[in-house]
Protein backbone atom coordinates (compact mmCIF):
# COMPACT_ATOMS: atom_id res chain seq x y z
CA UNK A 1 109.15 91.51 65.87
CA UNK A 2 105.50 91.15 66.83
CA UNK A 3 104.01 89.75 69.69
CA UNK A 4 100.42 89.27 70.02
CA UNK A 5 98.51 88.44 73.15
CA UNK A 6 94.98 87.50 72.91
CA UNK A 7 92.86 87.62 75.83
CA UNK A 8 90.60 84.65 75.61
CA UNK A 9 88.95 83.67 79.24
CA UNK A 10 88.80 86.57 81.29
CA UNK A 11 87.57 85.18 85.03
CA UNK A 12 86.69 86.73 88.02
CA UNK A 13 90.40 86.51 89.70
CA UNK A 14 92.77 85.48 86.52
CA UNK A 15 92.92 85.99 82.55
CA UNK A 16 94.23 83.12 80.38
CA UNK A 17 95.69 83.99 77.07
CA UNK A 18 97.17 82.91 73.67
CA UNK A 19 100.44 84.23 72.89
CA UNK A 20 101.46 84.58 69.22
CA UNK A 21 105.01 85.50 68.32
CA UNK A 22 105.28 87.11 64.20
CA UNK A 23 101.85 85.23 63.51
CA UNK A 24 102.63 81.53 65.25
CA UNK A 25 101.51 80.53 68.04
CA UNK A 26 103.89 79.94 70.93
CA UNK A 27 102.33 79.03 74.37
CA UNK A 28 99.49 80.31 76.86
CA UNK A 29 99.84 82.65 78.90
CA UNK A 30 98.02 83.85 82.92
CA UNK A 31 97.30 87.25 83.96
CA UNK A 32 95.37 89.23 86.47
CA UNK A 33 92.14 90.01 86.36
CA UNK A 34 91.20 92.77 83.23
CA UNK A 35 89.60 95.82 85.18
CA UNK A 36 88.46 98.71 83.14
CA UNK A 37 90.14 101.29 84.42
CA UNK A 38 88.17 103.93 83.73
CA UNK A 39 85.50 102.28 85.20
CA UNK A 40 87.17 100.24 88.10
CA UNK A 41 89.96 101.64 90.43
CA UNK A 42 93.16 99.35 90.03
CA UNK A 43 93.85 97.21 92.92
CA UNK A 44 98.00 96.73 92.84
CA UNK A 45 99.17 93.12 92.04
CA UNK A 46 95.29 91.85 91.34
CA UNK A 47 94.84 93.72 87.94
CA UNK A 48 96.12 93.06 84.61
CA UNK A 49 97.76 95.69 82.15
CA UNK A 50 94.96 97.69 79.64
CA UNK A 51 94.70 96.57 76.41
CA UNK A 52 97.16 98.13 73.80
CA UNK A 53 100.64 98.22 72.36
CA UNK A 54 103.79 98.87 74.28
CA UNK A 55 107.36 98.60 73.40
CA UNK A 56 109.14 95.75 74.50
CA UNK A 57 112.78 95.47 75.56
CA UNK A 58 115.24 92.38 77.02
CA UNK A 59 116.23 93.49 80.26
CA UNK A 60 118.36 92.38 83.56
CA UNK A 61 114.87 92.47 85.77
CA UNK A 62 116.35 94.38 89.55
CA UNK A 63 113.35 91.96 91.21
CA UNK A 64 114.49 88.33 89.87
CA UNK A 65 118.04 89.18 88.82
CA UNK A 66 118.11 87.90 85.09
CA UNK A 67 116.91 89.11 81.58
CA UNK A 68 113.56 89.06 81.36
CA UNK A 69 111.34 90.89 78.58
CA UNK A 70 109.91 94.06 79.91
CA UNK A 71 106.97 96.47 78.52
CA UNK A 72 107.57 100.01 77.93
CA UNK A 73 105.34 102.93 78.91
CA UNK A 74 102.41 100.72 80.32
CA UNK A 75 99.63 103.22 81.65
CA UNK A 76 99.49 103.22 85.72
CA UNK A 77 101.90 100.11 85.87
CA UNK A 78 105.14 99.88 86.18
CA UNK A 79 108.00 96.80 85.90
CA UNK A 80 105.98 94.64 83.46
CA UNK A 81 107.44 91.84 82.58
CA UNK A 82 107.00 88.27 80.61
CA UNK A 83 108.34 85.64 83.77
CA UNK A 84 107.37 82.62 84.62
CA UNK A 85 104.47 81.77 87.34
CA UNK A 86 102.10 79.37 87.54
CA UNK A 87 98.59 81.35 89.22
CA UNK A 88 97.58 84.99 89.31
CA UNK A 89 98.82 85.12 92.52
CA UNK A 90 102.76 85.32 90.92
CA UNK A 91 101.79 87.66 88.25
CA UNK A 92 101.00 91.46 90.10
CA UNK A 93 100.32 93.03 86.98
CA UNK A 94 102.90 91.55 84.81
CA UNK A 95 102.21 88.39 81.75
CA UNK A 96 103.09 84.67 82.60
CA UNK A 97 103.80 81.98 79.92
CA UNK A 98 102.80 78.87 80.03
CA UNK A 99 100.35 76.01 79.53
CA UNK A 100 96.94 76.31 80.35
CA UNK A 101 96.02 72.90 81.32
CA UNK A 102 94.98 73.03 84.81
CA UNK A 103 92.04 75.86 85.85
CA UNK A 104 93.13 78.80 86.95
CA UNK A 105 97.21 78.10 85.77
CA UNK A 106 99.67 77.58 83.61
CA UNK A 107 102.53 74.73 83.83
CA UNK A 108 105.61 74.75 82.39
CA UNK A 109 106.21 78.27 82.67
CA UNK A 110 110.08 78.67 83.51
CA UNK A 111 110.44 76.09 79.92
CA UNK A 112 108.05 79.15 78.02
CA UNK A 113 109.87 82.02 80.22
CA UNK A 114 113.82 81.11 78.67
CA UNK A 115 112.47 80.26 75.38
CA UNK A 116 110.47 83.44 75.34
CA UNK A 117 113.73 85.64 76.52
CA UNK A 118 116.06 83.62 74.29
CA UNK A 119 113.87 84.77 71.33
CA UNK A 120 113.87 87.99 72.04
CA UNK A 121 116.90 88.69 73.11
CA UNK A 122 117.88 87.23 70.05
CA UNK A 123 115.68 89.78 67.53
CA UNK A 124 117.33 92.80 70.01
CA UNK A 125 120.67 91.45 69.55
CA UNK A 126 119.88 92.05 65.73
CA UNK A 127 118.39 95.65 66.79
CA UNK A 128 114.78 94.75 65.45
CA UNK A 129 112.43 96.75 67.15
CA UNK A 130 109.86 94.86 69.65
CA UNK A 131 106.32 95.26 70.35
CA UNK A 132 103.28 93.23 72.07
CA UNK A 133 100.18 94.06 71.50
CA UNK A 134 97.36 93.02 74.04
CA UNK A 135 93.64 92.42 73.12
């Protein structure tokens, strides 16, 4: 299974995104602010994940108690996840789902969060390997 993640508004303090799932599009998502980091020192829970393809696996998350997808092998982060939020200010690193139809956010995101998992968890029950890829 392939998840896509297509940065499309980077701002000064968020990112807003389009999330594809195998081609279709599923919802928006929010992240922190893109920082090259070979350029830019990362400042911890203000800075999104670099661009790339990681491994992605259905996990019980330690933090919020319940399966949530998690990246694999992200450089300098660690505990990525896919969980719902609504600003940058819930994300610290990690990719929220959602609707983009207020500036800055994304609604709806515990709806996009359990449909998101559900999916998933469903392709790993089935032992199909997962990936996202983020531009």
């Amino acid at each position: 299974m392939e998840l896509l993640l297509k940065r499309i508004a980077p701002r000064a303090d968020y990112t807003i995104g389009k999330l594809y799932i195998d081609g279709q599009y599923w919802c928006d998502t929010l992240e922190d602010r893109v920082r090259d980091l070979t350029e830019e020192k990362k400042i911890p829970g203000q800075t999104a994940i670099p661009a790339g393809t990681y491994d992605v696996v259905v996990n019980i998350s330690p933090k919020f108690k319940r399966l949530l997808p998690r990246l694999l092998r992200v450089p300098h982060f660690e505990g990525i996840l896919i969980h719902r939020g609504n600003t940058a200010a819930d994300s610290a690193g990690c990719i929220l789902p959602g609707e983009n139809k207020a500036v800055g956010k994304v609604l709806n995101s515990t709806h996009w969060e359990k449909r998101i998992t559900e999916h998933l968890l469903e392709a790993q029950g089935k032992n199909k390997d997962i990936r996202i890829t983020v531009v």
